[in-house]
Every structure is written in C-alpha cells, then in structure tokens.
Protein backbone atom coordinates (compact mmCIF):
# COMPACT_ATOMS: atom_id res chain seq x y z
CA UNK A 1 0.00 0.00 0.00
CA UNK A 2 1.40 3.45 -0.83
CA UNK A 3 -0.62 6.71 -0.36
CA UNK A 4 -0.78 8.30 -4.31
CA UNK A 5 -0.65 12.19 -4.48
CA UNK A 6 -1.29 12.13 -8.29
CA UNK A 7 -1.78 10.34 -11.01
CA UNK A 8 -0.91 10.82 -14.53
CA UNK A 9 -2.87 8.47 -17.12
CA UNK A 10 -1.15 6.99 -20.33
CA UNK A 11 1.76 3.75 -20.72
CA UNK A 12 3.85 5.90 -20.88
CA UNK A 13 2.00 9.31 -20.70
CA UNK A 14 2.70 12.22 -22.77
CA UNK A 15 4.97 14.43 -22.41
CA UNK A 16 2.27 17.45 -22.36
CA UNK A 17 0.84 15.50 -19.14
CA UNK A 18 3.36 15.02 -17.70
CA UNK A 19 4.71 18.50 -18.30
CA UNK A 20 1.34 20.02 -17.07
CA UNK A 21 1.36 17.72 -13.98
CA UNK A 22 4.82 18.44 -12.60
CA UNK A 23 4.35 22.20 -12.99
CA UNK A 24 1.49 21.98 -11.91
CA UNK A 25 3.31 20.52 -8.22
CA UNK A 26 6.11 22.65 -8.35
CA UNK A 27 4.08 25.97 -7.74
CA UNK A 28 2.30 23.97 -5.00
CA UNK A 29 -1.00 23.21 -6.88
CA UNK A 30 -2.50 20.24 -7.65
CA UNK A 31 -2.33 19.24 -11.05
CA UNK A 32 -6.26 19.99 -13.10
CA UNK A 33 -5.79 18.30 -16.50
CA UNK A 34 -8.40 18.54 -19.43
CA UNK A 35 -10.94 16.00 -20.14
CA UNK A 36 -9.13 14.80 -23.16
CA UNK A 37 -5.61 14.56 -21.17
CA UNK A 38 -7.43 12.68 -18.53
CA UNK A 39 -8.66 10.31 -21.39
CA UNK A 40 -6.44 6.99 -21.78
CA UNK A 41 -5.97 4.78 -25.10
C-alpha cells in the first residue's frame, strides 16, 4: 500500500501531461488536467 498524491494516465504518458502535472506541483498546486488529457488509449 502506498498513499498516491497524483496520477498521470497513459503507458507511458505524454509528455504534455506530464509537463502540465509536474508544474502543476512545483508551484504547489494540484495538477487539473483537461478532459481529453485525462482520457487513456
């Protein structure tokens, strides 16, 4: 069991998510993607 902050769909996810979701953290919000970048396959 390990407590998840985050989570960033895709195998591997794009680079625009993950982009989005680590800048996201670094100003100390928590990352709000789209619809469609919440969308996998």
């Amino acid at each position: 069991w390990c407590p998840v902050d985050a989570f960033i769909p895709g195998c591997p996810p794009d680079p625009e998510r993950i982009w989005a979701a680590v800048s996201a953290l670094l100003s100390g919000e928590l990352p709000q993607l789209s619809p469609e970048m919440r969308r996998f396959g």
